[in-house]
PDB file of N, CA and C in Angstrom:
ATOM      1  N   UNK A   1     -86.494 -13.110  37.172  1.00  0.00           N
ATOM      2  CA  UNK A   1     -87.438 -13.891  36.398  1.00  0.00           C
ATOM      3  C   UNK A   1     -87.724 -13.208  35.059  1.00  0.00           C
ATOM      4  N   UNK A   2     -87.871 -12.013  34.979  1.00  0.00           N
ATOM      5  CA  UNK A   2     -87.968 -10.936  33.841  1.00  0.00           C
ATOM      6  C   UNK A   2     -86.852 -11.365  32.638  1.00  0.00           C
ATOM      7  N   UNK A   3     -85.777 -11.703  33.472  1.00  0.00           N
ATOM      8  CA  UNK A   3     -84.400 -11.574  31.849  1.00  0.00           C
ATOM      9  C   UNK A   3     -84.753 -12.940  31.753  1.00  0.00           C
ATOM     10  N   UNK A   4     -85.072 -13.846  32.081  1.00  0.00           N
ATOM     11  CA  UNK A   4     -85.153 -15.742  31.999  1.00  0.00           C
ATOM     12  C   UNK A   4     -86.340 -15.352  30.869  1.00  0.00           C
ATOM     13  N   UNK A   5     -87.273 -14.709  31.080  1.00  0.00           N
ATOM     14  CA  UNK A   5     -88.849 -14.662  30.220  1.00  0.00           C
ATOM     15  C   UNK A   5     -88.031 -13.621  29.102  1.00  0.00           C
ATOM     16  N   UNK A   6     -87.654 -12.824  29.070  1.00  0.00           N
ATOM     17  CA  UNK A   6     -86.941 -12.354  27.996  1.00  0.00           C
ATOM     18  C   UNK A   6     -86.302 -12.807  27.105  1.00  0.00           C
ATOM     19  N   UNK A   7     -85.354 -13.432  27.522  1.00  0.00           N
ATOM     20  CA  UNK A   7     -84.440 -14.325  26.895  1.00  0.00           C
ATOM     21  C   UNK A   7     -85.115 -15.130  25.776  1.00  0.00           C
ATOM     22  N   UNK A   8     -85.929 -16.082  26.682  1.00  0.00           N
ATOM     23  CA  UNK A   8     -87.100 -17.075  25.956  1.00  0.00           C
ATOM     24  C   UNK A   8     -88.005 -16.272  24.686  1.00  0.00           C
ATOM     25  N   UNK A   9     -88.268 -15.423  25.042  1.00  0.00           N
ATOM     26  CA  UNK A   9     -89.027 -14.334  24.066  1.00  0.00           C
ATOM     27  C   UNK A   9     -88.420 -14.084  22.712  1.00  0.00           C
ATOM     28  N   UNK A  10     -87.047 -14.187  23.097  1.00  0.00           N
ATOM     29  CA  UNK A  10     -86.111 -13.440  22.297  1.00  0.00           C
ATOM     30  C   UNK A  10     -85.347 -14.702  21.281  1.00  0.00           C
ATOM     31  N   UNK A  11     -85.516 -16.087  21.572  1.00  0.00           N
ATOM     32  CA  UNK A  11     -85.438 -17.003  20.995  1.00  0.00           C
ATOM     33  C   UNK A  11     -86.341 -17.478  20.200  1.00  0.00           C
ATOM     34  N   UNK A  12     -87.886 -17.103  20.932  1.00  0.00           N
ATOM     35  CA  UNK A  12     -89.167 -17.824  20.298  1.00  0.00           C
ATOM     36  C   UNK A  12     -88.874 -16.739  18.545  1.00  0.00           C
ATOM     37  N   UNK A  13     -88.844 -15.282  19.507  1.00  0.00           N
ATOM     38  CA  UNK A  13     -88.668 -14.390  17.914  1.00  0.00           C
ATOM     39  C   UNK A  13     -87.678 -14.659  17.240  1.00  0.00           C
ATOM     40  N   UNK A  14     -86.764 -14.751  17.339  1.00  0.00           N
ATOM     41  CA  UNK A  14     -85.437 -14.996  16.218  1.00  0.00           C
ATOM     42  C   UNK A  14     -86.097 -16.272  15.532  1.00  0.00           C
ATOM     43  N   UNK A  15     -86.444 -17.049  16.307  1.00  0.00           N
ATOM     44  CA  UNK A  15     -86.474 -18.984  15.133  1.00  0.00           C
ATOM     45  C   UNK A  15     -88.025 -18.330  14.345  1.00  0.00           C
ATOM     46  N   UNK A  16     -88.862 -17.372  14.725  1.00  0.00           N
ATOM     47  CA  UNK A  16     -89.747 -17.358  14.089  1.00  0.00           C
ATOM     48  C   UNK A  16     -89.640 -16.176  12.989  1.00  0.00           C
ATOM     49  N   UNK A  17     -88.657 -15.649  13.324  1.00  0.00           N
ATOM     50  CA  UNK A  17     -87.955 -14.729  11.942  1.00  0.00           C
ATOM     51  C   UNK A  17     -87.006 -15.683  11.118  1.00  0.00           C
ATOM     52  N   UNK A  18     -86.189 -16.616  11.412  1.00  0.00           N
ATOM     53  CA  UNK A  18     -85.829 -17.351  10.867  1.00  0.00           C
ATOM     54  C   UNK A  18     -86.500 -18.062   9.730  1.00  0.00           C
ATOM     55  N   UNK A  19     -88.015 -18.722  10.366  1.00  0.00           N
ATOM     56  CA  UNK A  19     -88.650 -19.555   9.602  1.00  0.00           C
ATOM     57  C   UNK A  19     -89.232 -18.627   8.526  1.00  0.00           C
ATOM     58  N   UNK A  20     -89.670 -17.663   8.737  1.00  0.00           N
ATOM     59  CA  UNK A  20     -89.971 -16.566   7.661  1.00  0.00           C
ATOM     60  C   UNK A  20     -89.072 -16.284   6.479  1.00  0.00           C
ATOM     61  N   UNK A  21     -88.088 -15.728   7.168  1.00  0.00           N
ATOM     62  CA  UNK A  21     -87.196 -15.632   5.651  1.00  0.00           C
ATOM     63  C   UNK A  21     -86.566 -17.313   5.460  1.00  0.00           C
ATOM     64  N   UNK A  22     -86.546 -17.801   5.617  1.00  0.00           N
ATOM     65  CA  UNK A  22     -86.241 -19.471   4.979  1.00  0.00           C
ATOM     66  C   UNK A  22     -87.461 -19.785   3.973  1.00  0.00           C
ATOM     67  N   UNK A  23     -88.654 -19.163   4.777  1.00  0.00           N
ATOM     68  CA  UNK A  23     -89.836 -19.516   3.129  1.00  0.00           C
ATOM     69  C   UNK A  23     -89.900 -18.421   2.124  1.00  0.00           C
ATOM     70  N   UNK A  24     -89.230 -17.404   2.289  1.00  0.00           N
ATOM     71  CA  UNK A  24     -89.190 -16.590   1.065  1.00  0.00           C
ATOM     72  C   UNK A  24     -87.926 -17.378   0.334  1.00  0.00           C
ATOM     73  N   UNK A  25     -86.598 -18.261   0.708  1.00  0.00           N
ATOM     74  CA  UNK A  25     -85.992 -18.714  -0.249  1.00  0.00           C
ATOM     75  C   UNK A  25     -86.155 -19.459  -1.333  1.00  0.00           C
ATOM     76  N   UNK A  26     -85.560 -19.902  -2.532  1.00  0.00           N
ATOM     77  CA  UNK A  26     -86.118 -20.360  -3.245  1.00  0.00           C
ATOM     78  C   UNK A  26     -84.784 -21.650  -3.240  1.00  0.00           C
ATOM     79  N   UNK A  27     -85.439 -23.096  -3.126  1.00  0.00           N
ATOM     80  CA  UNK A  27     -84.790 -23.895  -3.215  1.00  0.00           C
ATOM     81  C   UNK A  27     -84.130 -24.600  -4.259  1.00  0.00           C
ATOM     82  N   UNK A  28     -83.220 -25.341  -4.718  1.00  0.00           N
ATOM     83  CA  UNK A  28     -83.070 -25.979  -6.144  1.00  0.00           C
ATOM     84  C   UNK A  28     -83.773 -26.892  -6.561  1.00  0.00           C
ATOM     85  N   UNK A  29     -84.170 -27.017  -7.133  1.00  0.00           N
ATOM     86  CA  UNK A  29     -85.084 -28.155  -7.863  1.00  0.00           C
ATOM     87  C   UNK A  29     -83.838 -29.753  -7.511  1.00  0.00           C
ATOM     88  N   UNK A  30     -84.035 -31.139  -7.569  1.00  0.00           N
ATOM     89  CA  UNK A  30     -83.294 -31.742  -7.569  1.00  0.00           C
ATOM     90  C   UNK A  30     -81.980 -31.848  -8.550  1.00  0.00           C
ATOM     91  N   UNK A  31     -82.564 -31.729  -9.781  1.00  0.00           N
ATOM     92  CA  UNK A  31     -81.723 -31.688 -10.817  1.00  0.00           C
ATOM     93  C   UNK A  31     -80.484 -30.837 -10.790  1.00  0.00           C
ATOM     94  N   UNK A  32     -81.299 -29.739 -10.711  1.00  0.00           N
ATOM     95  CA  UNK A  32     -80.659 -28.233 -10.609  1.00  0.00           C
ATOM     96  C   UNK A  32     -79.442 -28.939  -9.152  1.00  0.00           C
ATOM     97  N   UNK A  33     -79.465 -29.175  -7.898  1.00  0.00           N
ATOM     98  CA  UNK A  33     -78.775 -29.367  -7.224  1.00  0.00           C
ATOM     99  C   UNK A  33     -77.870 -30.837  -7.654  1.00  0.00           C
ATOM    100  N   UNK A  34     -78.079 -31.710  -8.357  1.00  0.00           N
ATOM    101  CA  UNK A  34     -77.061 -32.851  -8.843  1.00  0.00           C
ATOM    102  C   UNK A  34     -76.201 -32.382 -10.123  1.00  0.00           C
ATOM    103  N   UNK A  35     -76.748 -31.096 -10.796  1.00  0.00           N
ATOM    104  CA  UNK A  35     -76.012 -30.639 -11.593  1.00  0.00           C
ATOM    105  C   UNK A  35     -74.698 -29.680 -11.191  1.00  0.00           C
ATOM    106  N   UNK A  36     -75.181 -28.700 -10.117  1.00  0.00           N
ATOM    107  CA  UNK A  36     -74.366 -27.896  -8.985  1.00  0.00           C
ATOM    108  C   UNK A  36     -73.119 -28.917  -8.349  1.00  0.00           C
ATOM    109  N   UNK A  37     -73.337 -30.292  -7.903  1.00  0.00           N
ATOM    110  CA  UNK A  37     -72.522 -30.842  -7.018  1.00  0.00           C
ATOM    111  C   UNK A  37     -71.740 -31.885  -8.490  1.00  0.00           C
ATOM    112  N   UNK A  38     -72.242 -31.907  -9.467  1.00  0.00           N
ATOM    113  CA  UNK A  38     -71.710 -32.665 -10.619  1.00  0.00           C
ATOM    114  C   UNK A  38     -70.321 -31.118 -10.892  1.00  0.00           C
ATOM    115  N   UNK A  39     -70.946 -30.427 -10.827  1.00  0.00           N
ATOM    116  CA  UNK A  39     -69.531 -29.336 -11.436  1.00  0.00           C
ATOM    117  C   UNK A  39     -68.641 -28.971 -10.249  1.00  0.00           C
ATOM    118  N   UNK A  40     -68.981 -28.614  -9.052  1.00  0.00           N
ATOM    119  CA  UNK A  40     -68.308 -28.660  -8.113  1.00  0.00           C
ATOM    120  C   UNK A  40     -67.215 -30.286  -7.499  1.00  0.00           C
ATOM    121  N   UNK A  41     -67.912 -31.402  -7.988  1.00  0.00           N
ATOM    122  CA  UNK A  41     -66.898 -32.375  -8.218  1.00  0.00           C
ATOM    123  C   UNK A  41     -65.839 -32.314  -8.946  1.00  0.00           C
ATOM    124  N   UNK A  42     -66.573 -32.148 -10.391  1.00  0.00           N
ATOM    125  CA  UNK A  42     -64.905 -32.106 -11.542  1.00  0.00           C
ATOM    126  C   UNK A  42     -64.191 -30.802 -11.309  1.00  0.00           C
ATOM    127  N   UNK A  43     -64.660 -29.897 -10.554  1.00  0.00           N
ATOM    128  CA  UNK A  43     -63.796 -28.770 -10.326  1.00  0.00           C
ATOM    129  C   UNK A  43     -62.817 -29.112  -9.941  1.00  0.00           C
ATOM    130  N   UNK A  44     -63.035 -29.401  -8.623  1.00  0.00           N
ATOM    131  CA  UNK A  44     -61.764 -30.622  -7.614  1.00  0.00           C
ATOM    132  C   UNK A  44     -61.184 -31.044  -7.927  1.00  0.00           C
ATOM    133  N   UNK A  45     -61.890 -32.027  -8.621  1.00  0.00           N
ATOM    134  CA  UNK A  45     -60.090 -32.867  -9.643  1.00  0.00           C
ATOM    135  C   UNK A  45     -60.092 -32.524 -10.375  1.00  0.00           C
ATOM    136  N   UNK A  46     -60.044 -31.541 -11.346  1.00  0.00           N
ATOM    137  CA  UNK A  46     -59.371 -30.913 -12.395  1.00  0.00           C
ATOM    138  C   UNK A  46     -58.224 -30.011 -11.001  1.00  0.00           C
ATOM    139  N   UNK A  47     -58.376 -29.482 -10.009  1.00  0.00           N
ATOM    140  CA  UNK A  47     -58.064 -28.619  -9.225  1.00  0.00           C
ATOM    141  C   UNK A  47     -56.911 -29.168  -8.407  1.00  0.00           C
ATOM    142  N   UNK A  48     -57.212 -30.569  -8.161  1.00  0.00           N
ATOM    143  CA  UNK A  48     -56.310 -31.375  -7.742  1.00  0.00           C
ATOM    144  C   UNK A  48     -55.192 -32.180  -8.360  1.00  0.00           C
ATOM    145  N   UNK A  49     -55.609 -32.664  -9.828  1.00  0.00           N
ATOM    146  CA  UNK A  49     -54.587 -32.959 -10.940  1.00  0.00           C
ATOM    147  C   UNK A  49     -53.675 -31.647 -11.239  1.00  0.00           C
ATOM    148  N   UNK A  50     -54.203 -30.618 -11.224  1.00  0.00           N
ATOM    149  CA  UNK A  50     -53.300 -29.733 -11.797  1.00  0.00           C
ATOM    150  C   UNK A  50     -51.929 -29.606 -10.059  1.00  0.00           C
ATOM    151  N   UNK A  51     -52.571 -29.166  -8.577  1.00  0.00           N
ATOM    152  CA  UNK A  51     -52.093 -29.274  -7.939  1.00  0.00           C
ATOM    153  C   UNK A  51     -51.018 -30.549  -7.873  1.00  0.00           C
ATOM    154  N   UNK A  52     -51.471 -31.584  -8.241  1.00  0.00           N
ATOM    155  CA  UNK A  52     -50.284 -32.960  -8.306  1.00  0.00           C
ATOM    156  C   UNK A  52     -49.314 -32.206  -9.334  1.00  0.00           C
ATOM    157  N   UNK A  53     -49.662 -32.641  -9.948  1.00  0.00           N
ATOM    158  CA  UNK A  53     -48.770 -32.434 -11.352  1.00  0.00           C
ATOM    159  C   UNK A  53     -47.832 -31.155 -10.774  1.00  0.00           C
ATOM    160  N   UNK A  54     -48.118 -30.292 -10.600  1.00  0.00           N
ATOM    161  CA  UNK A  54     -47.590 -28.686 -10.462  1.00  0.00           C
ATOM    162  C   UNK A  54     -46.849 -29.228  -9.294  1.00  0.00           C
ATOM    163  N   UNK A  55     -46.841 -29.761  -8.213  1.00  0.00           N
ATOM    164  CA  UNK A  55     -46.196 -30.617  -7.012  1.00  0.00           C
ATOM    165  C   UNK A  55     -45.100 -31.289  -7.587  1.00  0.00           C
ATOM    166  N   UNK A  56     -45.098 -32.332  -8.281  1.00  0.00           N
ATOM    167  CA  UNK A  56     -44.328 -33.403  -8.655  1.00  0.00           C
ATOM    168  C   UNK A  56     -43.365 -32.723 -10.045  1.00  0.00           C
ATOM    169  N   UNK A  57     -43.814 -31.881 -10.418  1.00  0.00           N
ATOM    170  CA  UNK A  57     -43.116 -31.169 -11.695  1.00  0.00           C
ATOM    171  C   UNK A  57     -41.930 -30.095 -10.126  1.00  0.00           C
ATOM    172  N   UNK A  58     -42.169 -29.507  -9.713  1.00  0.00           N
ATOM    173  CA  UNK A  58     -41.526 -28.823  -8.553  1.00  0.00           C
ATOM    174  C   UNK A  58     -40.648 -29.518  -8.016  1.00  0.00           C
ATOM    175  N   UNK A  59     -40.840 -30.843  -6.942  1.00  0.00           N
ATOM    176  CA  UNK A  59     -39.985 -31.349  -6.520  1.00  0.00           C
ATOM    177  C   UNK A  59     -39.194 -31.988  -7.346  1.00  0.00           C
ATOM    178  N   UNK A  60     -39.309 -32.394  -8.854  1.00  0.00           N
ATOM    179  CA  UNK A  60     -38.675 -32.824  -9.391  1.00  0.00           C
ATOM    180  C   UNK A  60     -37.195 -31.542  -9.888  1.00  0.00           C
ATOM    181  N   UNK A  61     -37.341 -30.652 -10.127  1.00  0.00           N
ATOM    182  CA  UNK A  61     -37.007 -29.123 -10.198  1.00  0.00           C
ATOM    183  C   UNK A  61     -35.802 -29.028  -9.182  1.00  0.00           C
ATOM    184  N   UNK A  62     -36.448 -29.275  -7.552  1.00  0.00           N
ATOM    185  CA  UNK A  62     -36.094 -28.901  -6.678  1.00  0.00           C
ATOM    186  C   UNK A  62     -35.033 -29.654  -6.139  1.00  0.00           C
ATOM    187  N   UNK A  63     -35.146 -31.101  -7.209  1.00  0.00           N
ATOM    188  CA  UNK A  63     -34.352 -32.174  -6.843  1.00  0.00           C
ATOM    189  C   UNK A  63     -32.963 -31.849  -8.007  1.00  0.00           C
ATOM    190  N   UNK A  64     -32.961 -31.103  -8.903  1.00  0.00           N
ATOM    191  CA  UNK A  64     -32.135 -30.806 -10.233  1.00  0.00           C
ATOM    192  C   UNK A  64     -31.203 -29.784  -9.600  1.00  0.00           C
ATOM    193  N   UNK A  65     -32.067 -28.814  -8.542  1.00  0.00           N
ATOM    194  CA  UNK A  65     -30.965 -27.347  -7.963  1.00  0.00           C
ATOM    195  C   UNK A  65     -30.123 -28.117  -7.045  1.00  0.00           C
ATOM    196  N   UNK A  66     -31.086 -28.933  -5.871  1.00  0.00           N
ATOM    197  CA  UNK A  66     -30.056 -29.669  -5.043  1.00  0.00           C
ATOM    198  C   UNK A  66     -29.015 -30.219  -5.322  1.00  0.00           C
ATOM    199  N   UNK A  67     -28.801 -31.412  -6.059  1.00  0.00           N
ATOM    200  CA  UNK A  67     -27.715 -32.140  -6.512  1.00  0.00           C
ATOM    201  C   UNK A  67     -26.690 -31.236  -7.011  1.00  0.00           C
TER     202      UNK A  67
END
């Protein structure tokens, strides 16, 4: 019965150390977070155009050694 009440103890403390340092974080303002996911978008496709391109420039390459 001791490790069952332990256990429990030992959960109540962790989520209540948890909730502690979660209120010392400091969150983004909204803006601040639509501006974050606005640059992390065009990252991507700038990240992904270059990946196409760099793809299709290759197999095209790869199609010039074959023949």
């Amino acid at each position: 019965m001791n490790k069952i009440e332990n256990f429990f103890t030992g959960i109540r403390s962790f989520l209540e150390e948890v909730r502690v340092e979660l209120s010392k974080c400091t969150w983004p303002t909204r803006p601040e977070l639509l501006e974050s996911t606005g640059v992390v978008v065009i990252s991507c496709l700038i990240l992904a155009t270059f990946v196409g391109i760099s793809d299709a420039v290759l197999i095209q390459l790869l199609n010039l050694v074959i023949r």
